[in-house]
Protein backbone atom coordinates (compact mmCIF):
# COMPACT_ATOMS: atom_id res chain seq x y z
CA UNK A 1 13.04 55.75 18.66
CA UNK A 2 10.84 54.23 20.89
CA UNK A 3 8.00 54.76 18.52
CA UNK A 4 10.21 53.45 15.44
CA UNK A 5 11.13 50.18 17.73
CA UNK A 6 7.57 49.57 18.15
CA UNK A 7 6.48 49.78 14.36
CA UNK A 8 9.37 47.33 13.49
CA UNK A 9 7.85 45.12 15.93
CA UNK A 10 4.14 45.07 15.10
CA UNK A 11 5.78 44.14 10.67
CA UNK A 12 7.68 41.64 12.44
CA UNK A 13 4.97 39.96 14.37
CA UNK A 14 2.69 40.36 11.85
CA UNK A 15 4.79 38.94 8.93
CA UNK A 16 5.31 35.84 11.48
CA UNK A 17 1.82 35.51 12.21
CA UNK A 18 0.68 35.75 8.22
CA UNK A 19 3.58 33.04 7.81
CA UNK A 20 2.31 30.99 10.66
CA UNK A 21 -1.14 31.18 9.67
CA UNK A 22 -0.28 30.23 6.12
CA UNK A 23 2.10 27.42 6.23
CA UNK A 24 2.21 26.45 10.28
CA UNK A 25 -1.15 26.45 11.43
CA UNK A 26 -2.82 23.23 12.25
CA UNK A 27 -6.58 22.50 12.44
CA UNK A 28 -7.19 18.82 13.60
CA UNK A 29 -9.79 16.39 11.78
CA UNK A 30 -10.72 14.58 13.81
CA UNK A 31 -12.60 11.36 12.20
CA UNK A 32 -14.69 9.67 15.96
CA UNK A 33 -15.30 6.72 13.92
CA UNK A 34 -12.08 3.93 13.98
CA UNK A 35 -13.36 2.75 10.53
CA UNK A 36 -13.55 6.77 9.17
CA UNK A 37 -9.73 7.35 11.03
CA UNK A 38 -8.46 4.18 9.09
CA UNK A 39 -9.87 5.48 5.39
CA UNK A 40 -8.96 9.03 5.95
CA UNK A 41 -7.08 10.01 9.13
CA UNK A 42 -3.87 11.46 8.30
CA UNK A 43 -0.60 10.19 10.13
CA UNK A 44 1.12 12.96 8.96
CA UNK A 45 2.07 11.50 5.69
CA UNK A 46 2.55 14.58 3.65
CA UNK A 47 1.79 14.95 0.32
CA UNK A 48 1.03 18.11 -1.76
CA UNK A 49 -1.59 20.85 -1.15
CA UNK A 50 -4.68 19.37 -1.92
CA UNK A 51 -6.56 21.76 -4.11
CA UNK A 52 -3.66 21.46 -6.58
CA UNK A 53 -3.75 16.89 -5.88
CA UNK A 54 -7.82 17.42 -6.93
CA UNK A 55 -7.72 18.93 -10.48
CA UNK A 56 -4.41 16.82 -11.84
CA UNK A 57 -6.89 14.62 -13.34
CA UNK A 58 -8.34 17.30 -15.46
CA UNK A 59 -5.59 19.00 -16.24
CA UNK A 60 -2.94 16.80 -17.34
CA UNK A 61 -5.53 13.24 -18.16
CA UNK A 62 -3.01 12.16 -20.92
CA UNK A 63 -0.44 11.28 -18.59
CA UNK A 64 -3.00 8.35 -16.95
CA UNK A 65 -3.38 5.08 -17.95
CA UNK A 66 -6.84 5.38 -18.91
CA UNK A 67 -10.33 7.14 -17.81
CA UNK A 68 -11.61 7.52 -14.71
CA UNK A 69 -9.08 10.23 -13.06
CA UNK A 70 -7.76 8.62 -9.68
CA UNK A 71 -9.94 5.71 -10.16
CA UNK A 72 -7.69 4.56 -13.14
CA UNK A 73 -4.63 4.31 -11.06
CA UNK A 74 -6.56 2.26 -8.55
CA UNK A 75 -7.96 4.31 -5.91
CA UNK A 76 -11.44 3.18 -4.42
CA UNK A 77 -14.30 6.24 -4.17
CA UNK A 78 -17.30 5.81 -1.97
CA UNK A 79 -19.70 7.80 -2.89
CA UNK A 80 -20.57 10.70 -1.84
CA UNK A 81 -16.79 11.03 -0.30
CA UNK A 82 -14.45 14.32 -1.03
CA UNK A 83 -11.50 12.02 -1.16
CA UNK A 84 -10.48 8.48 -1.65
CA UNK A 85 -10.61 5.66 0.62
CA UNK A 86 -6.50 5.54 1.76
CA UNK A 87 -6.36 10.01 1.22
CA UNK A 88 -6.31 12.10 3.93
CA UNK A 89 -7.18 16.07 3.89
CA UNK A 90 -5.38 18.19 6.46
CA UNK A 91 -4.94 21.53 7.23
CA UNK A 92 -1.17 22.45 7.72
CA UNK A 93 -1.45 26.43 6.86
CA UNK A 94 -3.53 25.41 4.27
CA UNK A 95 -5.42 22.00 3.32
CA UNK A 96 -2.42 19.64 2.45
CA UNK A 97 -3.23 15.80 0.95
CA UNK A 98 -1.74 12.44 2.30
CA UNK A 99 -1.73 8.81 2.54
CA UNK A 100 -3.00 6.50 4.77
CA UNK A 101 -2.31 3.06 5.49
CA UNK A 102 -6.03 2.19 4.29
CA UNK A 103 -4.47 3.58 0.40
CA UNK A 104 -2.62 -0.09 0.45
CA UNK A 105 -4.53 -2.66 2.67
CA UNK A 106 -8.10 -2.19 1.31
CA UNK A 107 -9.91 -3.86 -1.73
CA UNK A 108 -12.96 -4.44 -3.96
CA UNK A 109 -14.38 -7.47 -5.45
CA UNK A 110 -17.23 -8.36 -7.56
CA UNK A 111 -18.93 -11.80 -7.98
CA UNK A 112 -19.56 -10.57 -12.12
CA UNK A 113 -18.39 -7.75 -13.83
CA UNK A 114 -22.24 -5.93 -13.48
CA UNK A 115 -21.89 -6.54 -9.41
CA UNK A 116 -20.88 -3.03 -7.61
CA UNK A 117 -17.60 -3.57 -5.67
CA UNK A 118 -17.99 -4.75 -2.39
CA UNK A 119 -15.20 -3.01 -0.35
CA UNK A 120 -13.21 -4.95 2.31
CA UNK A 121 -10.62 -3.32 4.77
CA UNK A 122 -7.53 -4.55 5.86
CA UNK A 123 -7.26 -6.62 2.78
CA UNK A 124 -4.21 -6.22 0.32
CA UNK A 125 -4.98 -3.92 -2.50
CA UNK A 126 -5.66 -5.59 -6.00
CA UNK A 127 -6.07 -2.39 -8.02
CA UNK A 128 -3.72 0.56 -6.57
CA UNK A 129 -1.00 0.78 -8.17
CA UNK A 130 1.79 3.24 -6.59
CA UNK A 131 4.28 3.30 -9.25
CA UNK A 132 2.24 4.38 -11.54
CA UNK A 133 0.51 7.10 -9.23
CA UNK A 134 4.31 8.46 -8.74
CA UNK A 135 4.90 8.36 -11.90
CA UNK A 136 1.71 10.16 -13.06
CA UNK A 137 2.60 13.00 -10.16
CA UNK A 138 6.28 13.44 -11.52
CA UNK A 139 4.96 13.89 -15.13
CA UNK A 140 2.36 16.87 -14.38
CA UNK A 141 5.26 18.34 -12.10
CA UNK A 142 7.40 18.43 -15.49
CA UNK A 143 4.59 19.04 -17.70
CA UNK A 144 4.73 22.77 -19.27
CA UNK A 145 0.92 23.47 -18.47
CA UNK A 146 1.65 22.91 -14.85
CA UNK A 147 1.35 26.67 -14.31
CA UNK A 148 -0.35 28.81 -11.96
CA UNK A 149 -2.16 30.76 -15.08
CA UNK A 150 -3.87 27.14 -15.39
CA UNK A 151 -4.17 25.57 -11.91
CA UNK A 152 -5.48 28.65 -10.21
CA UNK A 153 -8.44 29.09 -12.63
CA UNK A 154 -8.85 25.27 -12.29
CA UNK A 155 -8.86 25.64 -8.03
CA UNK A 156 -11.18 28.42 -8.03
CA UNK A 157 -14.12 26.03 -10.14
CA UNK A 158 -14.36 24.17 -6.90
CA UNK A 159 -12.78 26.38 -4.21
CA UNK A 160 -13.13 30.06 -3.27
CA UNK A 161 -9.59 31.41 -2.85
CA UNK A 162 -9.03 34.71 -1.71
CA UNK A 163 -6.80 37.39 -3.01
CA UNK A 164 -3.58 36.49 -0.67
CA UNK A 165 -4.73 33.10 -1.25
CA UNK A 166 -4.23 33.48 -5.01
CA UNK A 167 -0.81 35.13 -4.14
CA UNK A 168 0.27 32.35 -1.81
CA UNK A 169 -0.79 30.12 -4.65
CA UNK A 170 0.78 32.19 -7.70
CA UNK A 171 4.04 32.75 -6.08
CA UNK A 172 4.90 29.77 -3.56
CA UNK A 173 2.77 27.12 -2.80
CA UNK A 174 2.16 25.66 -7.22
CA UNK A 175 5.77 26.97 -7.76
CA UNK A 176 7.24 24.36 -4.30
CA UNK A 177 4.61 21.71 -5.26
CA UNK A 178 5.93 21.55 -9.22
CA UNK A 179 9.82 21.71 -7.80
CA UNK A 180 8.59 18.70 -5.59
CA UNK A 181 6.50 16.64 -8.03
CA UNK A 182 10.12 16.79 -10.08
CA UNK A 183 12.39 15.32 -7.19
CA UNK A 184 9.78 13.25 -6.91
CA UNK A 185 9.99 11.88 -10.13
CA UNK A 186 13.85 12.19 -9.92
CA UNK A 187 14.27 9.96 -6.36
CA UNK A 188 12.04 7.35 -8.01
CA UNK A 189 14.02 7.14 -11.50
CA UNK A 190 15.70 3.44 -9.89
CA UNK A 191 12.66 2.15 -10.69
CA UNK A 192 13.38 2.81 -14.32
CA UNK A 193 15.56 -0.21 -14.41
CA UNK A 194 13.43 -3.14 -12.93
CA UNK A 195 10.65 -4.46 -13.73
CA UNK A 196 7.07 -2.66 -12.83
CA UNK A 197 5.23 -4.02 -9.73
CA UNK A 198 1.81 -3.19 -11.48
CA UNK A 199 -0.95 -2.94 -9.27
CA UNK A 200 -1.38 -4.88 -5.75
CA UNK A 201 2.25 -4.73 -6.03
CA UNK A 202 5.12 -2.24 -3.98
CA UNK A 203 8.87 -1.94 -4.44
CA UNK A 204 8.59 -2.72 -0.50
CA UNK A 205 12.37 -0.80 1.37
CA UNK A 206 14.26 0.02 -1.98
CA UNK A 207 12.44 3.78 -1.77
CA UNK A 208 13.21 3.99 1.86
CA UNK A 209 16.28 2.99 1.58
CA UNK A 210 17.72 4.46 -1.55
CA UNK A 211 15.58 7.79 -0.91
CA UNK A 212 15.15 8.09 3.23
CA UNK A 213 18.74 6.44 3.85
CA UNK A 214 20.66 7.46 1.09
CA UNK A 215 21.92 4.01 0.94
CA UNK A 216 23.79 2.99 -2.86
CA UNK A 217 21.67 2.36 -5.45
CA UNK A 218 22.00 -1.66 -6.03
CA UNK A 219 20.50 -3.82 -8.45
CA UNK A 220 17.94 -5.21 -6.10
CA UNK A 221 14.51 -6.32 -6.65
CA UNK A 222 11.66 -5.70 -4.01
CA UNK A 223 8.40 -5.55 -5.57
CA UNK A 224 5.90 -7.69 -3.41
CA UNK A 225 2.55 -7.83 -2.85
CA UNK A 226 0.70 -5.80 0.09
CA UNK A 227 0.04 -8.40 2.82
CA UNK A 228 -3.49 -7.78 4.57
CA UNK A 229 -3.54 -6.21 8.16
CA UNK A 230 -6.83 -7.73 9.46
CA UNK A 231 -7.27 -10.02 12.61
CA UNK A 232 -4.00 -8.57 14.19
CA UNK A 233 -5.08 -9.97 17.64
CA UNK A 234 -4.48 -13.33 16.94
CA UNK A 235 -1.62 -12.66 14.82
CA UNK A 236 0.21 -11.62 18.38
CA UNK A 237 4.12 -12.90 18.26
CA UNK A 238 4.67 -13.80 14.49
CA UNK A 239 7.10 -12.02 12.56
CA UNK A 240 5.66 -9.52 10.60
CA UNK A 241 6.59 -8.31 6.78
CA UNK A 242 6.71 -11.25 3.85
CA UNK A 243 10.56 -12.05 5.31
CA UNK A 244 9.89 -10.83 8.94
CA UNK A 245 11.83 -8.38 9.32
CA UNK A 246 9.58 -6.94 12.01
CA UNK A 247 8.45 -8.76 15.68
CA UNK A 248 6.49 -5.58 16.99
CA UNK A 249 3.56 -4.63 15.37
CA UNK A 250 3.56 -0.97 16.78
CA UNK A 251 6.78 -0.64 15.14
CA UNK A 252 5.15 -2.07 11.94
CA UNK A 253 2.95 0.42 11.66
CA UNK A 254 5.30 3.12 12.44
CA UNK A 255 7.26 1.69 9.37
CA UNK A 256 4.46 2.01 7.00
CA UNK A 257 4.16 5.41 8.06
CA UNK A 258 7.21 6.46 7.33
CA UNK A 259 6.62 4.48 3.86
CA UNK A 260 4.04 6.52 3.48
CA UNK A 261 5.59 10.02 3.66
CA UNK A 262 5.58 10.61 7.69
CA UNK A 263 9.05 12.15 8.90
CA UNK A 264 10.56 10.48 11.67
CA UNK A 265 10.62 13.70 14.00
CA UNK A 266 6.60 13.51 13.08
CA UNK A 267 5.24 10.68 13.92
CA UNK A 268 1.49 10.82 15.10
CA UNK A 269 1.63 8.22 17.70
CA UNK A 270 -1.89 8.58 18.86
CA UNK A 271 -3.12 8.21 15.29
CA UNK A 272 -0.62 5.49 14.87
CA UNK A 273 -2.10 3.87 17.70
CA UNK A 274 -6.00 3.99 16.45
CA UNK A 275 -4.69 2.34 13.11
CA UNK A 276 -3.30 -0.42 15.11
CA UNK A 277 -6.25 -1.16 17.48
CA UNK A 278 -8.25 -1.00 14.22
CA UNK A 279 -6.46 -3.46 12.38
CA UNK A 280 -6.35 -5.67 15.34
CA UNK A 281 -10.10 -5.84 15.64
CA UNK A 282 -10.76 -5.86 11.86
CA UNK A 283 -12.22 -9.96 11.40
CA UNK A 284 -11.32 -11.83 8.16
CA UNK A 285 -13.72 -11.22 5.94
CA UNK A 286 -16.05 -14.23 5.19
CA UNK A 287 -15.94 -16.23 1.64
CA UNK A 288 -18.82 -14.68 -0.44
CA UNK A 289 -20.04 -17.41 -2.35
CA UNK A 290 -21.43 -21.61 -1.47
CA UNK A 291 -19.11 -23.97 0.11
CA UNK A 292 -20.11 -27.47 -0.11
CA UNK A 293 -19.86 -28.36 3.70
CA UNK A 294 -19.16 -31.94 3.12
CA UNK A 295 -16.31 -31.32 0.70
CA UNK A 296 -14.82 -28.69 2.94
CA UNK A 297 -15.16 -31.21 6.03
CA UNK A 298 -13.68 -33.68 3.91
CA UNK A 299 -10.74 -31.03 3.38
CA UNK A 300 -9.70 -30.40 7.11
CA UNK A 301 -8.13 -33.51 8.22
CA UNK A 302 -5.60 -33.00 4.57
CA UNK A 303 -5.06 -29.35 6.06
CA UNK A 304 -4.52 -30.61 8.99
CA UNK A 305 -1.95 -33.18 7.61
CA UNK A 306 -0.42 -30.98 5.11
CA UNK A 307 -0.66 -27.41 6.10
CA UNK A 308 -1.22 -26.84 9.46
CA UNK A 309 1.81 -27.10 11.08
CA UNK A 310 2.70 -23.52 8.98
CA UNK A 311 -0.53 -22.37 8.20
CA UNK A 312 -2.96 -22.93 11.38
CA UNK A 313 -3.06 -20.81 14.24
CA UNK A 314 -1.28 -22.89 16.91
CA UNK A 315 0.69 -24.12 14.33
CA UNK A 316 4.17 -24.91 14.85
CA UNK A 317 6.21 -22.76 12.64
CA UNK A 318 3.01 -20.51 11.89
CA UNK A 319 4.07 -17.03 12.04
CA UNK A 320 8.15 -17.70 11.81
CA UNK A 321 10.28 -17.66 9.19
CA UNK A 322 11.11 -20.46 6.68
CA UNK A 323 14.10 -20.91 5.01
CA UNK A 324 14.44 -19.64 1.60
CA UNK A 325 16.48 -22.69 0.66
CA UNK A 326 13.70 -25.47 1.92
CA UNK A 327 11.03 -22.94 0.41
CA UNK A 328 12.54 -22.31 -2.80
CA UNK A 329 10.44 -18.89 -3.48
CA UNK A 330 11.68 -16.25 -5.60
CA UNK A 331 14.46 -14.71 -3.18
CA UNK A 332 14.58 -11.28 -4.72
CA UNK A 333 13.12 -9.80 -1.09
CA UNK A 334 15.69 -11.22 0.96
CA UNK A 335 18.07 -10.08 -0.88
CA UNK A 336 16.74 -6.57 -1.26
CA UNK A 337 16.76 -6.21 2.98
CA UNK A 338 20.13 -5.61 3.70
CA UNK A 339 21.76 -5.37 7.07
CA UNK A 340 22.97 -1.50 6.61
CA UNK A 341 18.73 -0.80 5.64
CA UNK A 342 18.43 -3.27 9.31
CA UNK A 343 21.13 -0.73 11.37
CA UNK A 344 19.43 2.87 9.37
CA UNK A 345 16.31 1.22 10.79
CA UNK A 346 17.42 1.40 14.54
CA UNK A 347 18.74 4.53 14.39
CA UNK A 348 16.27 6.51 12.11
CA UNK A 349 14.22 6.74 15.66
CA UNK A 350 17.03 7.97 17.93
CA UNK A 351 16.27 10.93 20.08
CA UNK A 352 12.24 10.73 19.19
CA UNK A 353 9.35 9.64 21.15
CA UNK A 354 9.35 6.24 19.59
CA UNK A 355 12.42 3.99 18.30
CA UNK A 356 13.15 0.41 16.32
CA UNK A 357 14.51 -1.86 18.35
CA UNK A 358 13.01 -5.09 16.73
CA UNK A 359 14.78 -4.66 13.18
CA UNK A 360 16.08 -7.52 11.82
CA UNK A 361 17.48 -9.60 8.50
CA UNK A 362 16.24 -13.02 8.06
CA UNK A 363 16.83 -15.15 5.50
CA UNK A 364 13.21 -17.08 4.13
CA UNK A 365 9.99 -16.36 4.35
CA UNK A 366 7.46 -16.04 6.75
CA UNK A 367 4.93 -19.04 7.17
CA UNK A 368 1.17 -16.82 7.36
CA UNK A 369 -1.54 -17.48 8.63
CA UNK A 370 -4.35 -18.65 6.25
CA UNK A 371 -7.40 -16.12 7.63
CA UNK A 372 -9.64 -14.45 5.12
CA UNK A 373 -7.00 -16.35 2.42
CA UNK A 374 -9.44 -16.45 -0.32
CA UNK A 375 -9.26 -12.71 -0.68
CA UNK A 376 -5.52 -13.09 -0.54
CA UNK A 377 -4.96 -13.39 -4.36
CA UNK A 378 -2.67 -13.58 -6.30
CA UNK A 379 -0.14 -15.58 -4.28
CA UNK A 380 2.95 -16.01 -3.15
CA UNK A 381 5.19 -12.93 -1.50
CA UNK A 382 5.63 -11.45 -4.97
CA UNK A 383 2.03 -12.35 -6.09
CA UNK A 384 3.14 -14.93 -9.01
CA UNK A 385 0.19 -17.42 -8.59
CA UNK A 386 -3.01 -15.81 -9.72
CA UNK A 387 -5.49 -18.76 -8.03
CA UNK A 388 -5.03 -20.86 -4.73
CA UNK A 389 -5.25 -24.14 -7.20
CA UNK A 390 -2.44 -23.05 -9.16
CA UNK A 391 -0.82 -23.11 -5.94
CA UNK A 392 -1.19 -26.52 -5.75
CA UNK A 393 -0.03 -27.54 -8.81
CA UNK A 394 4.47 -28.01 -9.80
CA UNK A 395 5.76 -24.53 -10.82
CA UNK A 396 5.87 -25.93 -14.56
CA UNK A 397 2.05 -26.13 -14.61
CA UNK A 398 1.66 -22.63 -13.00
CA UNK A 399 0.57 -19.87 -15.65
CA UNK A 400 3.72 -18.15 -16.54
CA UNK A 401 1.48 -15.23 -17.21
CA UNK A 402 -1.40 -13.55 -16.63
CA UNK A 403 -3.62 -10.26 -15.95
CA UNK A 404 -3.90 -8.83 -12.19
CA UNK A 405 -5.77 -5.82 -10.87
CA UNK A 406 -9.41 -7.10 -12.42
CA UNK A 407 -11.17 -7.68 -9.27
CA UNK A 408 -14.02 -10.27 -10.56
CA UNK A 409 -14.07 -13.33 -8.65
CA UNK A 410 -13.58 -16.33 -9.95
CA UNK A 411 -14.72 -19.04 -6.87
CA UNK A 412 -13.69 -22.17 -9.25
CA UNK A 413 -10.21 -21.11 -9.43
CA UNK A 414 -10.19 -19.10 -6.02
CA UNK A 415 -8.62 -15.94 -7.21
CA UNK A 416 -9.62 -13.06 -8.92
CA UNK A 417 -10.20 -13.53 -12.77
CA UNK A 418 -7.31 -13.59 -14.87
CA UNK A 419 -7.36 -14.18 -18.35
CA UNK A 420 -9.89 -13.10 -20.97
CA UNK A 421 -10.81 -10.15 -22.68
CA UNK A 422 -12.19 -7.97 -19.52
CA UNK A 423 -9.67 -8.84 -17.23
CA UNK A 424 -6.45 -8.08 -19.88
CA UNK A 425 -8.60 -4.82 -20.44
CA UNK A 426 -8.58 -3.69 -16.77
CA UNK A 427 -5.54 -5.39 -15.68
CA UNK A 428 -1.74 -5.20 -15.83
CA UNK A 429 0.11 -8.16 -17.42
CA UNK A 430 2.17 -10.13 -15.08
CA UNK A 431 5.53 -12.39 -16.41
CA UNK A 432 7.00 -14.86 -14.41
CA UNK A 433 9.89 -14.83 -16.52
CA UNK A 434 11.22 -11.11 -15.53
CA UNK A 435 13.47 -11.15 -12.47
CA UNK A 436 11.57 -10.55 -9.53
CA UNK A 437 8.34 -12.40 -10.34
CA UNK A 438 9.04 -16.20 -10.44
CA UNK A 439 6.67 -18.29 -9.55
CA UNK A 440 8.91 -21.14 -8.51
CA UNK A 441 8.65 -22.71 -5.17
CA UNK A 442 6.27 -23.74 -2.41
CA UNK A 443 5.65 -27.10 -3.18
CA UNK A 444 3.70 -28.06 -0.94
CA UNK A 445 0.62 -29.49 -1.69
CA UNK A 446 1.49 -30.40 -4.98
CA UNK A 447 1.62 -34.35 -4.77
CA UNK A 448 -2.25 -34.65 -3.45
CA UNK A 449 -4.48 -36.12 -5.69
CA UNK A 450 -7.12 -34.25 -7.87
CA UNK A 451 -9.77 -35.22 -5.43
CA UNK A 452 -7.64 -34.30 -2.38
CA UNK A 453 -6.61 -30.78 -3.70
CA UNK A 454 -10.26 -30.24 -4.76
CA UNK A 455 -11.32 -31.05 -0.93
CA UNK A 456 -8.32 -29.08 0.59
CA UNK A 457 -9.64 -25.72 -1.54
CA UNK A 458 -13.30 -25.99 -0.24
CA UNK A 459 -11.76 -26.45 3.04
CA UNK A 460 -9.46 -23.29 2.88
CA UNK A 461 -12.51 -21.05 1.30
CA UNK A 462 -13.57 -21.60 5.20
CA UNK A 463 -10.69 -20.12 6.91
């Protein structure tokens, strides 16, 4: 008996251990540089296994917008990288693939279309475009060839796997990932309904709330741009998200984890916390082309006059919120953040290591800062105004629409190209005429004079 006890034992412990070693076992990478942790340190974000993530491309290319793999949905390479900037690899079991916050708040540009992308962190993302990576996900999870006859074969012409490897693969792991590339497609169907954010763009709390909170679906709207996270130091005590919804920016970042995938009983706090001394150290990056220094000079005292009293660091109502009805913006976000999405915020956190307690509903928008606003483009919360001098100009004499995700510069216009052939080629088209994206508003500004608005812009390529 004794004997028989023991055997029963040893299975159990070692069907535990094979299960641990499989699906429970963590091996840390570690990234020592801050910049390396931002572009690829995981916060626990999820994902699916990442052998499988790699060969989508291959495998099911008709369901992408276009060539390129990844890179058409709006992912930036470097070269010579196994991943993505914004992708992390880690090893949960086996190696598992995730998001980072760098996915959304990093960006190219070129000064002509030959140029290579320069890349700049902590900038909102012109090209990414997370609908449409969702969307591409859900559709190989429901695509018949998503099988492990075909994915194994395709794993194993870049990976070794071994023979309980192939099993785990065959029999759990590609049968759980295609079961959870459907609900993913399923918990995002909402989005069905409104209109696309396109690239640059997020459907900001809807997912969180209709998906983490189990909220009602509503008819809201939420797609904004992503706001850039540089220069966090000085932006100490301003509300934070478009309609500052947020005063604490550890908090902040905990919510874009949880955006991201991270489950609130695994939150990487340490992690967490080398994003956020990152971002607060991350400087504004400087305009790339000539100013004309006696224009721009010419420009500060109408900033100072016009702008600077919302715009300016030091300014008075820089950093708070303005009311949507002396504003006049498109007020689809406000009404999106609803107080039962502020009260599943403060208690998503109870009994953890961290908690909300700076949740709140506002009604306007908040007045930014102006650093590093050149690379801000398009504008507005919702990203309605493709250049800063449109910006300047009534609503009526706005472009009602336009390309965005082409990320050639245009310095004239301040603002990323476009219009034209190359940019309607690379980009998504944007209408200010679908709920959600109007362009109305913010009319500040718009009653200088040609020569004064032409002054203010060289002044605010500066900032």
């Amino acid at each position: 008996m004794t004997t028989l006890i023991l055997i029963i034992l040893l299975i159990a412990g070692g069907v535990g251990y094979f299960a641990w070693y499989n699906f429970r076992r963590e091996v840390p990478i570690v990234y020592k540089s801050a910049e390396d942790h931002f572009k690829y340190g995981s916060i626990n974000s999820g994902g699916i296994p990442f052998f499988i993530w790699e060969v989508l491309p291959d495998l099911f290319a008709e369901h992408l917008p276009g060539p390129g793999g990844y890179q058409s949905l709006g992912f930036i390479w470097e070269e010579g990288k196994e991943m993505p900037i914004g992708v992390s690899k880690s090893i949960v079991g086996f190696p598992r693939q995730g998001s980072t916050c760098a996915l959304c708040h990093s960006t190219t540009y070129r000064k002509s279309p030959k140029d290579t992308p320069t890349l700049v962190l902590g900038a909102p993302t012109q090209k990414f475009d997370s609908i449409a990576n969702i969307r591409f996900l859900a559709a190989c999870g429901n695509d018949a060839k998503f099988t492990p006859d075909n994915i194994i074969p395709a794993i194993e012409a870049n990976h070794q796997l071994s023979w309980s490897d192939k099993l785990l693969y065959r029999y759990v792991i590609i049968p759980q990932t295609q079961k959870a590339l459907m609900g993913l497609g399923l918990g995002f169907a909402w989005t069905n309904s409104r209109p696309d954010p396109g690239p640059g763009r997020i459907p900001s709390f809807n997912p969180v709330k209709f998906i983490n909170f189990r909220l009602p679906l509503d008819d809201t709207i939420d797609n904004v741009d992503d706001p850039p996270v540089w220069n966090q130091r000085k932006h100490k005590g301003f509300d934070y998200h478009w309609d500052g919804l947020e005063t604490n920016l550890t908090e902040t970042t905990i919510m874009g984890a949880l955006a991201a995938g991270t489950k609130p009983d695994n939150v990487p706090l340490e992690n967490l916390q080398r994003v956020e001394d990152f971002i607060r150290l991350i400087p504004p990056p400087d305009y790339p082309f000539d100013i004309d220094p006696v224009l721009a000079s010419q420009g500060k005292p109408i900033f100072d006059n016009n702008c600077a009293s919302c715009h300016a660091f030091g300014g008075d109502r820089t950093g708070t919120v303005i009311p949507i009805e002396e504003i006049g913006t498109d007020d689809h976000r406000i009404e999106m953040w609803t107080q039962a999405a502020v009260d599943g915020y403060l208690a998503v956190g109870d009994g953890e290591e961290w908690d909300f307690t700076h949740v709140q509903k506002q009604n306007g928008y908040v007045a930014v800062a102006l650093d590093g606003i050149w690379l801000r483009a398009p504008y507005l919360h919702n990203g309605s105004v493709p250049y800063l001098r449109d910006l300047l100009e009534v609503p009526s004499d706005r472009p009602s629409t336009f390309y965005r995700g082409y990320d050639v510069y245009n310095p004239n216009q301040v603002g990323f190209i476009s219009q034209g052939r190359e940019a309607q080629q690379e980009g998504f088209a944007y209408d200010t005429n679908l709920e959600g994206n109007s362009n109305q508003g913010h009319l500040y500004g718009t009653n200088l004079s040609t020569e004064e608005k032409q002054a203010l812009l060289e002044y605010l390529k500066t900032l």
